[in-house]
C-alpha atoms as a PDB file:
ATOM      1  CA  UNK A   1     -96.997  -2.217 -40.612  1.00  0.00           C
ATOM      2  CA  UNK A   2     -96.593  -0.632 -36.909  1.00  0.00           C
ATOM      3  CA  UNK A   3     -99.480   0.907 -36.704  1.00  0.00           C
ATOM      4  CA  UNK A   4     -98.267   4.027 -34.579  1.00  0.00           C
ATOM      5  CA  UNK A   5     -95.750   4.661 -36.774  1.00  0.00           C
ATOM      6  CA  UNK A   6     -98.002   5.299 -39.719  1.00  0.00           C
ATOM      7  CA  UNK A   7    -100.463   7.281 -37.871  1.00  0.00           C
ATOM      8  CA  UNK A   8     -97.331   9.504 -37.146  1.00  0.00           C
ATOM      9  CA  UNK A   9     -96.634   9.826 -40.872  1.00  0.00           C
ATOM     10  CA  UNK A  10    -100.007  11.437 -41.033  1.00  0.00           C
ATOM     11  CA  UNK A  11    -101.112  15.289 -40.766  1.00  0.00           C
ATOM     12  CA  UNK A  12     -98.909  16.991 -37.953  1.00  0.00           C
ATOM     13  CA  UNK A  13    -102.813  16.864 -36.068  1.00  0.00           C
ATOM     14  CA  UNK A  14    -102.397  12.838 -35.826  1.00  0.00           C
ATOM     15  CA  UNK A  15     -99.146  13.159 -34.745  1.00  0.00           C
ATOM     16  CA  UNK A  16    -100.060  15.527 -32.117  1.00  0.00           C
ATOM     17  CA  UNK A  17    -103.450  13.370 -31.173  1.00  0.00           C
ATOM     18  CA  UNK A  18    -101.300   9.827 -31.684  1.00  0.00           C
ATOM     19  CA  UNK A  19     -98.840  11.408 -28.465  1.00  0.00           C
ATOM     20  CA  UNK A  20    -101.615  12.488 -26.460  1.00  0.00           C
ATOM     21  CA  UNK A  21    -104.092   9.692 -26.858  1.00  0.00           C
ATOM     22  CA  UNK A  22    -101.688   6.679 -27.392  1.00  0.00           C
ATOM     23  CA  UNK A  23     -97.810   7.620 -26.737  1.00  0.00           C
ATOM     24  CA  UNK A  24     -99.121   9.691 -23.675  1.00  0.00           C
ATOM     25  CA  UNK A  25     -96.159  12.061 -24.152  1.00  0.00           C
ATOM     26  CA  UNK A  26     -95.107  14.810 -21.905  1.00  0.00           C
ATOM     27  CA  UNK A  27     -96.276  18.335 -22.054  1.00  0.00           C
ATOM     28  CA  UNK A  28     -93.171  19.615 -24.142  1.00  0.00           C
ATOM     29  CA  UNK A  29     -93.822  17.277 -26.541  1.00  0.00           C
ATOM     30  CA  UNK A  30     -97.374  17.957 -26.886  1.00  0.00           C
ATOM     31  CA  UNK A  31     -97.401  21.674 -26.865  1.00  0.00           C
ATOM     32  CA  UNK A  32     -94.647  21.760 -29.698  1.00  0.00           C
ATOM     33  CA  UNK A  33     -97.251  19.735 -31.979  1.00  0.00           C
ATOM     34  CA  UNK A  34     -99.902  21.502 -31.262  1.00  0.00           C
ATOM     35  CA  UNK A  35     -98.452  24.572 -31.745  1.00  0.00           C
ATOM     36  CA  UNK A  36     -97.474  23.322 -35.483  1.00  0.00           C
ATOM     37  CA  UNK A  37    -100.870  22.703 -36.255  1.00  0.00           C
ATOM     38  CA  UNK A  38    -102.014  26.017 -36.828  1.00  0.00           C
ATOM     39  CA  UNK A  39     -98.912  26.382 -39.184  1.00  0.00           C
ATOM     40  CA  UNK A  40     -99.110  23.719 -41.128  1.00  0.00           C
ATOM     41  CA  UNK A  41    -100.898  20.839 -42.888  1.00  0.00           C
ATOM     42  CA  UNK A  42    -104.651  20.609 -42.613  1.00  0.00           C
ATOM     43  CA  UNK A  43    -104.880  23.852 -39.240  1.00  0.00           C
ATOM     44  CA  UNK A  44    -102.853  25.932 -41.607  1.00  0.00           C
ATOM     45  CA  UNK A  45    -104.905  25.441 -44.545  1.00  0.00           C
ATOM     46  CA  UNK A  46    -108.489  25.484 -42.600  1.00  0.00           C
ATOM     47  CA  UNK A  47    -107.166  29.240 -41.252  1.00  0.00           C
ATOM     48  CA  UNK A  48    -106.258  30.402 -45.037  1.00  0.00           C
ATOM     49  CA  UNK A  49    -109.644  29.693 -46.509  1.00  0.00           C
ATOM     50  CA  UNK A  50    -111.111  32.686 -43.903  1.00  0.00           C
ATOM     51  CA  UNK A  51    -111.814  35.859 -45.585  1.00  0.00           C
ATOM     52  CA  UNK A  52    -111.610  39.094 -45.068  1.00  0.00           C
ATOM     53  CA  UNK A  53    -115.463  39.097 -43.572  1.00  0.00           C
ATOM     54  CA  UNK A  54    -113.711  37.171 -41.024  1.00  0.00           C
ATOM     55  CA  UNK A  55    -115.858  34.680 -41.488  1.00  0.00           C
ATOM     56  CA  UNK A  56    -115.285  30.887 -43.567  1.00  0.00           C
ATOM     57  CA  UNK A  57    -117.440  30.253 -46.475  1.00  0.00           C
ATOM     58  CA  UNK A  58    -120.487  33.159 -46.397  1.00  0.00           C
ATOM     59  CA  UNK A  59    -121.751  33.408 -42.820  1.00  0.00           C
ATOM     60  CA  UNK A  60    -122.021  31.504 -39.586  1.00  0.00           C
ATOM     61  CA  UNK A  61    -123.922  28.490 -41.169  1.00  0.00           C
ATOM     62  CA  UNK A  62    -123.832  28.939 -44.905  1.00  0.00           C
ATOM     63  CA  UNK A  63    -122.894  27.079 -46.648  1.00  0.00           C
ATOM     64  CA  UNK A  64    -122.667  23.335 -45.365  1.00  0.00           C
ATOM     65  CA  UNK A  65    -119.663  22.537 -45.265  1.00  0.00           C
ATOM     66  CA  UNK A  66    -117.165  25.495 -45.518  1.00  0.00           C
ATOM     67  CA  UNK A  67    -119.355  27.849 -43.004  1.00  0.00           C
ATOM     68  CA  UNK A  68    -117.993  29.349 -40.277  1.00  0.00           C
ATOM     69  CA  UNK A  69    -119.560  26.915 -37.937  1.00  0.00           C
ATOM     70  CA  UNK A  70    -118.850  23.403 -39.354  1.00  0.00           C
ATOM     71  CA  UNK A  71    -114.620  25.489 -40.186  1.00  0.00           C
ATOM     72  CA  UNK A  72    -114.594  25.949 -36.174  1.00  0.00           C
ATOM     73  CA  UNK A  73    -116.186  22.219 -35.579  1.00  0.00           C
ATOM     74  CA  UNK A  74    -113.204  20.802 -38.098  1.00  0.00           C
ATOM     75  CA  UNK A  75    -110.388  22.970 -36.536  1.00  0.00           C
ATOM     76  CA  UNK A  76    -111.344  22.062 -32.276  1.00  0.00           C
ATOM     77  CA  UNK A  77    -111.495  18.423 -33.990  1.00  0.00           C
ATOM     78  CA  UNK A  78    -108.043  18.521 -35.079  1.00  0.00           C
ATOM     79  CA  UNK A  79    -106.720  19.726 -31.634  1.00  0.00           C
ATOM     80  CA  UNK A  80    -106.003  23.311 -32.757  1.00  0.00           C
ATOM     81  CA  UNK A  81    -104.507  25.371 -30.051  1.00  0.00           C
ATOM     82  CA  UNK A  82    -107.735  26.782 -27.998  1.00  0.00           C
ATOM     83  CA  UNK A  83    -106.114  29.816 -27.967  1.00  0.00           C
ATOM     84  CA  UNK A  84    -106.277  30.304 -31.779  1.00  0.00           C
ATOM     85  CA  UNK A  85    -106.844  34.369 -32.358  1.00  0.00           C
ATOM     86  CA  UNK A  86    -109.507  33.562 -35.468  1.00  0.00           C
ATOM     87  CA  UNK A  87    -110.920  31.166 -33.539  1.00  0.00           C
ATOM     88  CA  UNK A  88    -111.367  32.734 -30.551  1.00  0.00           C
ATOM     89  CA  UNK A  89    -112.604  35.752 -32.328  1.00  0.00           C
ATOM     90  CA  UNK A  90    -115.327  33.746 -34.331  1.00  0.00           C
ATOM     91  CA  UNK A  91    -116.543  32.561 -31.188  1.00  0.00           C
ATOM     92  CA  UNK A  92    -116.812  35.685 -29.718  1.00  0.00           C
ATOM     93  CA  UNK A  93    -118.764  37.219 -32.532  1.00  0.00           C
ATOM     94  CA  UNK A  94    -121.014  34.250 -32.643  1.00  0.00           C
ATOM     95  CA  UNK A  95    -122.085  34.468 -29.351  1.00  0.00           C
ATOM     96  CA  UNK A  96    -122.214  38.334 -29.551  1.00  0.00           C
ATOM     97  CA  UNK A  97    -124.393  38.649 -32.945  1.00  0.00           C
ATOM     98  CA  UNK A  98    -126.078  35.509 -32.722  1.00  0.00           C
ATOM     99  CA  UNK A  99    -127.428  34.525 -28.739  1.00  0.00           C
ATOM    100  CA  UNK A 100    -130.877  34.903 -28.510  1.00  0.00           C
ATOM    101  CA  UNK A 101    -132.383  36.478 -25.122  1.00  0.00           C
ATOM    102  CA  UNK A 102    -133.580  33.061 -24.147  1.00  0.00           C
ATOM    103  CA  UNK A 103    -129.757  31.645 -24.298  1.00  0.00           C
ATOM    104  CA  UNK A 104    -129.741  29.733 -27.763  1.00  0.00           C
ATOM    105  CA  UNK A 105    -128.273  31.009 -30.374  1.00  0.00           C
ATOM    106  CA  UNK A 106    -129.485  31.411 -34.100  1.00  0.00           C
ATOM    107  CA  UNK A 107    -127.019  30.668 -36.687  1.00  0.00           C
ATOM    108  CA  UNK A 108    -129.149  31.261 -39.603  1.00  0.00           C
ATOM    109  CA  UNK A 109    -130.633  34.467 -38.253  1.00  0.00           C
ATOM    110  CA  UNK A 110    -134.135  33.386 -38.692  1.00  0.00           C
ATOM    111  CA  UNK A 111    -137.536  33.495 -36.891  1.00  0.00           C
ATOM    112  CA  UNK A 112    -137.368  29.593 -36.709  1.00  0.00           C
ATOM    113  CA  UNK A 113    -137.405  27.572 -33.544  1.00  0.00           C
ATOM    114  CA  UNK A 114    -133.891  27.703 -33.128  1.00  0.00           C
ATOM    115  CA  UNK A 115    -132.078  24.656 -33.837  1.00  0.00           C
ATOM    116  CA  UNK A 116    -131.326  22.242 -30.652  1.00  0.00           C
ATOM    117  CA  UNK A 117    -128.244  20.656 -33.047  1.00  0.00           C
ATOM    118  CA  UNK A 118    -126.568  23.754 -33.742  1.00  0.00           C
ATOM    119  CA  UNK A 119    -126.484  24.798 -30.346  1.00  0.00           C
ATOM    120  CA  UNK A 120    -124.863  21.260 -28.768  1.00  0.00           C
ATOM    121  CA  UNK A 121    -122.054  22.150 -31.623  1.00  0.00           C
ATOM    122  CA  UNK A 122    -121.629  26.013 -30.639  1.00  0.00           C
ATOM    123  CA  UNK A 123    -121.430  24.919 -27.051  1.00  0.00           C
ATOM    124  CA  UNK A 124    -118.547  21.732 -28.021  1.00  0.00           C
ATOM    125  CA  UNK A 125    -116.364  24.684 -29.739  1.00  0.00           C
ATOM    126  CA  UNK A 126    -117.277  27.538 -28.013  1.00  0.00           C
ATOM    127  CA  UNK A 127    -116.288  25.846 -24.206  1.00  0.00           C
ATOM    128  CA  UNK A 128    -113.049  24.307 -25.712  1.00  0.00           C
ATOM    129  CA  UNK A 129    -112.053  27.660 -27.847  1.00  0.00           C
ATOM    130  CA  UNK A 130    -113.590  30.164 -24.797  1.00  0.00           C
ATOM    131  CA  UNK A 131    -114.689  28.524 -21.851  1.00  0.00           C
ATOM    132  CA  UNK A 132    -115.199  31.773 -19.766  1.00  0.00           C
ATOM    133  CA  UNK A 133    -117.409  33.243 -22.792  1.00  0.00           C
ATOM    134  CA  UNK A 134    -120.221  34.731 -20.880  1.00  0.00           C
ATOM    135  CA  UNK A 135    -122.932  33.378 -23.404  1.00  0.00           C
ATOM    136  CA  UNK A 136    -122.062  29.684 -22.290  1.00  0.00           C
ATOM    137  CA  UNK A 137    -124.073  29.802 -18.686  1.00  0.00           C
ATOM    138  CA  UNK A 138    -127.422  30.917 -20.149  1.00  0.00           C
ATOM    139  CA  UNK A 139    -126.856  28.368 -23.681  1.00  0.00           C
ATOM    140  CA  UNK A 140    -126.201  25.423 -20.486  1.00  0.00           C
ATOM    141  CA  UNK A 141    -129.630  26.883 -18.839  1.00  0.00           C
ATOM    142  CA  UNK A 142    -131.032  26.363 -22.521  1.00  0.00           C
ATOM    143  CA  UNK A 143    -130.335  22.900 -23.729  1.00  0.00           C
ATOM    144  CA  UNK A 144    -130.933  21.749 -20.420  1.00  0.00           C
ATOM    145  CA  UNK A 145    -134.311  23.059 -20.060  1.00  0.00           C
ATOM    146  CA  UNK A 146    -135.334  21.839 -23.676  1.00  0.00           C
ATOM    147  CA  UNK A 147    -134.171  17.945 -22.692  1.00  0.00           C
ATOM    148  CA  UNK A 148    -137.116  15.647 -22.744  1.00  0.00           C
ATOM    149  CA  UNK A 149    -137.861  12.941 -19.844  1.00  0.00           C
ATOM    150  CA  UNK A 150    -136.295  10.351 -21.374  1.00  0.00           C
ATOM    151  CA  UNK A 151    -133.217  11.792 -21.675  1.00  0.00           C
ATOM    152  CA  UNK A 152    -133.557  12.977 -25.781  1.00  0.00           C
ATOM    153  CA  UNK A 153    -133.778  15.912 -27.763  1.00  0.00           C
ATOM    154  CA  UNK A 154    -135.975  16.951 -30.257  1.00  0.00           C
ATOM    155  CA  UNK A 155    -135.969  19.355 -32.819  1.00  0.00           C
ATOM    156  CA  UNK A 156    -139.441  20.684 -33.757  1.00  0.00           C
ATOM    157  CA  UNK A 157    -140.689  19.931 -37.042  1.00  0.00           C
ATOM    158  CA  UNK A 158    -138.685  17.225 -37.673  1.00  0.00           C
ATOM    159  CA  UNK A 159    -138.703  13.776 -37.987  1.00  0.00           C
ATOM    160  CA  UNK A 160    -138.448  10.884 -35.478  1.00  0.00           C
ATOM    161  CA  UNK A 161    -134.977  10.056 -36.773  1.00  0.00           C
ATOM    162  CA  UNK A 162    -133.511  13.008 -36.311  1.00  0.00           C
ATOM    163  CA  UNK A 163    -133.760  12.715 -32.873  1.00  0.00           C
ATOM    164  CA  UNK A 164    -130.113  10.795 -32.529  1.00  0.00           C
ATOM    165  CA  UNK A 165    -128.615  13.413 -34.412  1.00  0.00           C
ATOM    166  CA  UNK A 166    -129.644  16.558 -31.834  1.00  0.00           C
ATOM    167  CA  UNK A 167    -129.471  14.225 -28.635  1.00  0.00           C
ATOM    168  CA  UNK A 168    -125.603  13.059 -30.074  1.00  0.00           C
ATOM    169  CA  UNK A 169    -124.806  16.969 -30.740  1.00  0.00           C
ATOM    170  CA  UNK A 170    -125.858  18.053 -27.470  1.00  0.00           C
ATOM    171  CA  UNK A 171    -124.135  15.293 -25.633  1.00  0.00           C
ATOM    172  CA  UNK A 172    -120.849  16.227 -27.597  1.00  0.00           C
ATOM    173  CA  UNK A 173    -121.234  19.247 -25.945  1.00  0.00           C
ATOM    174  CA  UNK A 174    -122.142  18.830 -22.711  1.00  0.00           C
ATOM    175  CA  UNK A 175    -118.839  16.396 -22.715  1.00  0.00           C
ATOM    176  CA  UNK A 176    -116.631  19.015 -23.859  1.00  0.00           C
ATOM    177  CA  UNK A 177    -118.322  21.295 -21.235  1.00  0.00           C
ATOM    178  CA  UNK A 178    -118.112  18.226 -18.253  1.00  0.00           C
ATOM    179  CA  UNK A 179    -114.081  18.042 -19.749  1.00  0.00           C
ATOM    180  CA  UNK A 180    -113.052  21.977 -19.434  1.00  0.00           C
ATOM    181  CA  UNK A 181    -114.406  21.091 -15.647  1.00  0.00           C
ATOM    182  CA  UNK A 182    -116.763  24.409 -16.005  1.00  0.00           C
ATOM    183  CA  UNK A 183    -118.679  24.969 -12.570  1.00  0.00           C
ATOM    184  CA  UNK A 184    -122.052  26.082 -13.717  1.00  0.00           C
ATOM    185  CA  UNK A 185    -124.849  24.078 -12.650  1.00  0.00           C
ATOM    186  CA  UNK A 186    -121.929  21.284 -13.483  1.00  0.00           C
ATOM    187  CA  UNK A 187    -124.271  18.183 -11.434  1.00  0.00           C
ATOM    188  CA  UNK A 188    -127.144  18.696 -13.721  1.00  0.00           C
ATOM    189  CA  UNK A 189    -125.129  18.840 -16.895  1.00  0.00           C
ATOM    190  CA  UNK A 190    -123.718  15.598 -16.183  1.00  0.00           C
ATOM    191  CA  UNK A 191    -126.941  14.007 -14.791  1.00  0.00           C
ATOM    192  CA  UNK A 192    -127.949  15.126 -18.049  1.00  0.00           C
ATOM    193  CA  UNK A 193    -125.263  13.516 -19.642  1.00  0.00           C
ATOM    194  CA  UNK A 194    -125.928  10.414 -18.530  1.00  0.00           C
ATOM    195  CA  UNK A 195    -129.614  10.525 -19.389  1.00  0.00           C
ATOM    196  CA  UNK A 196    -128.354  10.967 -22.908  1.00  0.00           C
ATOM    197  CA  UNK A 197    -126.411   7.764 -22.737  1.00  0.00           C
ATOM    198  CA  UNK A 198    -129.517   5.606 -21.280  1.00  0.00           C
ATOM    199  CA  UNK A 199    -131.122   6.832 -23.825  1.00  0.00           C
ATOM    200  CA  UNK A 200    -128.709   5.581 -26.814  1.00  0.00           C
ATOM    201  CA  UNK A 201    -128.167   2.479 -24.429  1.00  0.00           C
ATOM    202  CA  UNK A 202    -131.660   1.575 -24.082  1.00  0.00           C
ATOM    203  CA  UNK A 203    -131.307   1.417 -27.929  1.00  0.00           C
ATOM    204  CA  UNK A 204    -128.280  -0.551 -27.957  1.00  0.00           C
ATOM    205  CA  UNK A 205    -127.054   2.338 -29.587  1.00  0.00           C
ATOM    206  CA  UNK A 206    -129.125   2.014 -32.722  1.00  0.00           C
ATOM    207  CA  UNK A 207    -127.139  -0.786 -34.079  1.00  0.00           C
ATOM    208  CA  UNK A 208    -130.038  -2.063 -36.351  1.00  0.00           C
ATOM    209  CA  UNK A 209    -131.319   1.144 -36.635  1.00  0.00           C
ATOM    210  CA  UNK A 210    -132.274   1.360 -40.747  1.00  0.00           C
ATOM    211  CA  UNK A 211    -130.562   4.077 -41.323  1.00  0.00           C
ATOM    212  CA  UNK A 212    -127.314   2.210 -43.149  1.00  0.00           C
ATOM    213  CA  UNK A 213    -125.221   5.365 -42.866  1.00  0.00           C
ATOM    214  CA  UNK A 214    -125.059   4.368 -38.840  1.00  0.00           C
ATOM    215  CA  UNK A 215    -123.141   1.340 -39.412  1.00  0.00           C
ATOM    216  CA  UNK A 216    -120.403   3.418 -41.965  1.00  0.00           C
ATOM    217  CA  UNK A 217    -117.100   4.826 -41.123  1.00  0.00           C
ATOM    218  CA  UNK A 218    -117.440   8.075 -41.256  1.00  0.00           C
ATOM    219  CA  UNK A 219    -115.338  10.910 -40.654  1.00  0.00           C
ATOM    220  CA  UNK A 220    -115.912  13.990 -40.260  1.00  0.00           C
ATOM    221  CA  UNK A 221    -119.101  13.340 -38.692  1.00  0.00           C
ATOM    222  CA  UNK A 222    -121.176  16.658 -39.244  1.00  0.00           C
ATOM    223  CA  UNK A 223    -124.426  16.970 -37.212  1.00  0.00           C
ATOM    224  CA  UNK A 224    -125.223  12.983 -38.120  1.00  0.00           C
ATOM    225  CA  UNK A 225    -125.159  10.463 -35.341  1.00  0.00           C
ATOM    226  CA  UNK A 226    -123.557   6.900 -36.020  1.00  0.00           C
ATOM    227  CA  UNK A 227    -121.658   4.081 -34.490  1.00  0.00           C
ATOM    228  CA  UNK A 228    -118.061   5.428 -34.363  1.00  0.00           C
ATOM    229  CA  UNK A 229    -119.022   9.135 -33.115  1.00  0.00           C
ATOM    230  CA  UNK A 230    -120.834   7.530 -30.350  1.00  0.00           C
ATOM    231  CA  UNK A 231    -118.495   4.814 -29.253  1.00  0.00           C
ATOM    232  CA  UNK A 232    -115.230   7.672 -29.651  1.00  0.00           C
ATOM    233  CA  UNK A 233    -117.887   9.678 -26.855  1.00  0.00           C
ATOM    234  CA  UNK A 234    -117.558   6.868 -24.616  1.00  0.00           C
ATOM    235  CA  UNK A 235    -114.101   5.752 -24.707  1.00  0.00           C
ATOM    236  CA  UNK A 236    -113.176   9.313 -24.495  1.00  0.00           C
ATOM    237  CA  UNK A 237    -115.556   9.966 -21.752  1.00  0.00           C
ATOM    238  CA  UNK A 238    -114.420   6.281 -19.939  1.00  0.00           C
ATOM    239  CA  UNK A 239    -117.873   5.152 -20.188  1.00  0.00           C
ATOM    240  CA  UNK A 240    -117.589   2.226 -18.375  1.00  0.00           C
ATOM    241  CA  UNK A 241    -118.586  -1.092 -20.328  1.00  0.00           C
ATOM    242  CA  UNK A 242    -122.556  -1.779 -20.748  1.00  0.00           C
ATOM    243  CA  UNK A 243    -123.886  -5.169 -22.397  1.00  0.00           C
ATOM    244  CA  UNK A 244    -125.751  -2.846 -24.455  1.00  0.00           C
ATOM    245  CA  UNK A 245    -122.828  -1.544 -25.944  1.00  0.00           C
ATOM    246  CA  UNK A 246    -121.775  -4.706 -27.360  1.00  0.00           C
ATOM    247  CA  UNK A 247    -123.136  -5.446 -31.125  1.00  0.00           C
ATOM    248  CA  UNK A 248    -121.662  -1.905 -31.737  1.00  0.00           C
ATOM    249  CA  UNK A 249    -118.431  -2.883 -30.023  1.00  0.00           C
ATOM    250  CA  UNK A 250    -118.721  -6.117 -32.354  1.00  0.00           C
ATOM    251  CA  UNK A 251    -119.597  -4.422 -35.549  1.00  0.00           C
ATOM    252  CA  UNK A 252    -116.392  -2.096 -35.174  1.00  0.00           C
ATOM    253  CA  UNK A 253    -114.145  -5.479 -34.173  1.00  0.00           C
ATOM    254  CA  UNK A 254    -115.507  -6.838 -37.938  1.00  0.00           C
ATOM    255  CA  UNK A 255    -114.178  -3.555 -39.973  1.00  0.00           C
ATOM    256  CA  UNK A 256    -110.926  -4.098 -38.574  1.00  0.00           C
ATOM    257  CA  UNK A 257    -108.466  -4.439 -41.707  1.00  0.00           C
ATOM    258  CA  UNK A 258    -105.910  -7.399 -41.518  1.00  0.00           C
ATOM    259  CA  UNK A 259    -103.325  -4.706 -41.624  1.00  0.00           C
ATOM    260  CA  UNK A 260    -104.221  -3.352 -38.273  1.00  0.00           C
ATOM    261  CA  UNK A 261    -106.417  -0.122 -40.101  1.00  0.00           C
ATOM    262  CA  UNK A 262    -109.572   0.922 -40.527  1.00  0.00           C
ATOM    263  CA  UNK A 263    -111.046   2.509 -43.789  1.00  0.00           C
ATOM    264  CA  UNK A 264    -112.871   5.666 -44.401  1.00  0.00           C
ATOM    265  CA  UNK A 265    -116.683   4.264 -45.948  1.00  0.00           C
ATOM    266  CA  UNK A 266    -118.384   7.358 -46.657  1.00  0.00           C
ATOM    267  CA  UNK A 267    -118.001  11.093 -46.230  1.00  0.00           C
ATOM    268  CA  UNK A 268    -121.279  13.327 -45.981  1.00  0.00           C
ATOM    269  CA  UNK A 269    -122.286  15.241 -49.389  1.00  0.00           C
ATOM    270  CA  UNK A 270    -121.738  18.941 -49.722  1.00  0.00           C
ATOM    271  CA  UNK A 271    -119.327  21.612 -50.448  1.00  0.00           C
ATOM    272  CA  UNK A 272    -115.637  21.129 -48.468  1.00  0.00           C
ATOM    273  CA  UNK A 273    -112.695  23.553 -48.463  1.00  0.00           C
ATOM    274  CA  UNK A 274    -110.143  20.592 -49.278  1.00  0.00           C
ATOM    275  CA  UNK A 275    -110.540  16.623 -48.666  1.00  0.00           C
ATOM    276  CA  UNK A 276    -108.222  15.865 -46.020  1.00  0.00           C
ATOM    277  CA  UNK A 277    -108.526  11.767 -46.787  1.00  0.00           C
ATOM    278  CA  UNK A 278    -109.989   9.715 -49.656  1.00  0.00           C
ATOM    279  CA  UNK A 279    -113.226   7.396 -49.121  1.00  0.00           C
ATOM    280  CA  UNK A 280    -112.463   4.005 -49.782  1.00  0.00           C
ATOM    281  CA  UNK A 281    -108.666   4.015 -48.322  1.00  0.00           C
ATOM    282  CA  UNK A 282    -107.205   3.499 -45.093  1.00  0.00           C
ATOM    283  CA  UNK A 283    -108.431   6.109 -42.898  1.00  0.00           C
ATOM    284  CA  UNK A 284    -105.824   7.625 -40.265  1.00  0.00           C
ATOM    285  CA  UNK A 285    -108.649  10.017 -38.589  1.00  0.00           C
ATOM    286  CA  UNK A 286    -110.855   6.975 -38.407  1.00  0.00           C
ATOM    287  CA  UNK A 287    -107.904   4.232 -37.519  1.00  0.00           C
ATOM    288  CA  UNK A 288    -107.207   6.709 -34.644  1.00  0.00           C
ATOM    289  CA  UNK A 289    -110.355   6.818 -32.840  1.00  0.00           C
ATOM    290  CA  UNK A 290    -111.777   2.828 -33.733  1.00  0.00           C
ATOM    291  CA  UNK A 291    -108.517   2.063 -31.956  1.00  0.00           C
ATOM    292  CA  UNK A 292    -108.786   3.949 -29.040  1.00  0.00           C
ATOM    293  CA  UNK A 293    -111.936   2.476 -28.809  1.00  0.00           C
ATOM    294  CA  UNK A 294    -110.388  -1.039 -29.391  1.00  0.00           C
ATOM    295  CA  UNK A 295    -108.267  -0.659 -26.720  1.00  0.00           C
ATOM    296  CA  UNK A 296    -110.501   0.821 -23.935  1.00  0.00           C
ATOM    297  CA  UNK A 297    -112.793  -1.996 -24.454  1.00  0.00           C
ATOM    298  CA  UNK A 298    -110.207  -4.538 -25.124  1.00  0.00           C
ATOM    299  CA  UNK A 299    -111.372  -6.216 -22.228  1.00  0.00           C
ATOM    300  CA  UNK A 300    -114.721  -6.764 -23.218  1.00  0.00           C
ATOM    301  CA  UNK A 301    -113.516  -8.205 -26.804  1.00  0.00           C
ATOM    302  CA  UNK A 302    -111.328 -10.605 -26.130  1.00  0.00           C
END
């Protein structure tokens, strides 16, 4: 099987994220796909489940997974037009109804600590759906004030664990923030950036970690940190190649199917508007970004 060829069969997304990331095509190309993916396949049936609130699911973050917050999250994923208008608008309003005077935002419209998680996410779809938003600079001045000294964030009242989740979150982010090329106080987000990366590095990005779900292929990855979503961060963001990287590099090399795939191991439980690929099969979201990995590190696998 060429395996190009049947990521192209795939959802008119893959084909538009198999030209840009592998085929490198020109801009023609890619702005016709990406233009379809609003109209059809899994953009065109995200949009139809909004109603008339405006909103997906009930509000901003209920429920998991069909809110309006984990909807946006899915659609920037898929390489949705950033100009979207229901996008765009939902990003607007969330900023608008839900930005707290200190910057973050509250989702849930509680009196909780707001949540350091939610607020990486906001800030990966908000910059990429409405970069000049005016809510972003004081959300930067936000999570940058709340990272800790080495390089982590933690959300109060949680566990230790957790901790991989908000720092992975907020460094999803502050990458799609460092990749719009956004000015404001640009040299500390990417200082911070690369704090976050020592961090997981230091860790050898929690390869033994016990937490099993790390070391499954997962996608879509929610709020949870694991192997692929942080090794996709790095060949996306050119990380350049670290020793420490390598038992993840390795464990990704040894799910490699004979047939040039990789398979979907395990989706996150909850509520989802349709399944866009079956646990247990081939996996063309997955295949897509193990072998971009794959091939950015090729170097260091051979």
């Amino acid at each position: 099987m060429d395996f190009l060829s049947w990521l192209l069969e795939g959802d008119v997304s893959l084909q538009y994220l198999t030209h840009r990331d592998f085929l490198h095509s020109d801009a023609r190309t890619l702005e016709n796909l990406q233009q379809r993916i609003s109209k059809e396949g899994f953009g065109a049936r995200f949009l139809t489940c909004r109603t008339e609130s405006g909103h997906w699911g009930i509000h901003y973050y209920q429920p998991k997974w069909t809110c309006t917050h984990y909807t946006l999250l899915d659609l920037k994923s898929l390489g949705i037009e950033p100009d979207e208008p229901a996008c765009k608008e939902m990003v607007a309003r969330t900023f608008r109804e839900c930005q707290r005077p200190d910057g973050s935002l509250d989702l849930s419209k509680s009196d909780l600590p707001s949540d350091i998680a939610i607020n990486g996410m906001v800030l990966e779809y908000g910059v990429y759906f409405d970069p000049h938003q005016s809510g972003i600079p004081p959300l930067i001045d936000w999570l940058l004030s709340a990272q800790r000294e080495d390089g982590s964030y933690v959300q109060p009242g949680t566990s230790a664990d957790a901790t991989q989740h908000v720092t992975m979150c907020v460094l999803d982010g502050f990458g799609e923030y460092l990749r719009q090329g956004l000015t404001h106080r640009f040299d500390e987000v990417l200082a911070a950036e690369r704090r976050m990366l020592d961090y997981f590095l230091r860790n050898r990005l929690f390869v033994d970690h016990d937490d099993r779900r790390y070391r499954r292929l997962t996608y879509p990855f929610r709020y949870r940190y694991d192997l692929l979503r942080i090794l996709d961060y790095c060949a996306k963001r050119e990380i350049a190649y670290d020793e420490r990287m390598h038992g993840a590099l390795s464990w990704l090399i040894r799910k490699w199917r004979d047939d040039g795939t990789w398979t979907l191991e395990y989706s996150h439980p909850g509520n989802v508007h349709f399944a866009m690929e079956t646990v247990g099969q081939p996996s063309r979201f997955v295949s897509l970004k193990a072998e971009r990995i794959r091939s950015f590190y090729a170097v260091r696998l051979a």
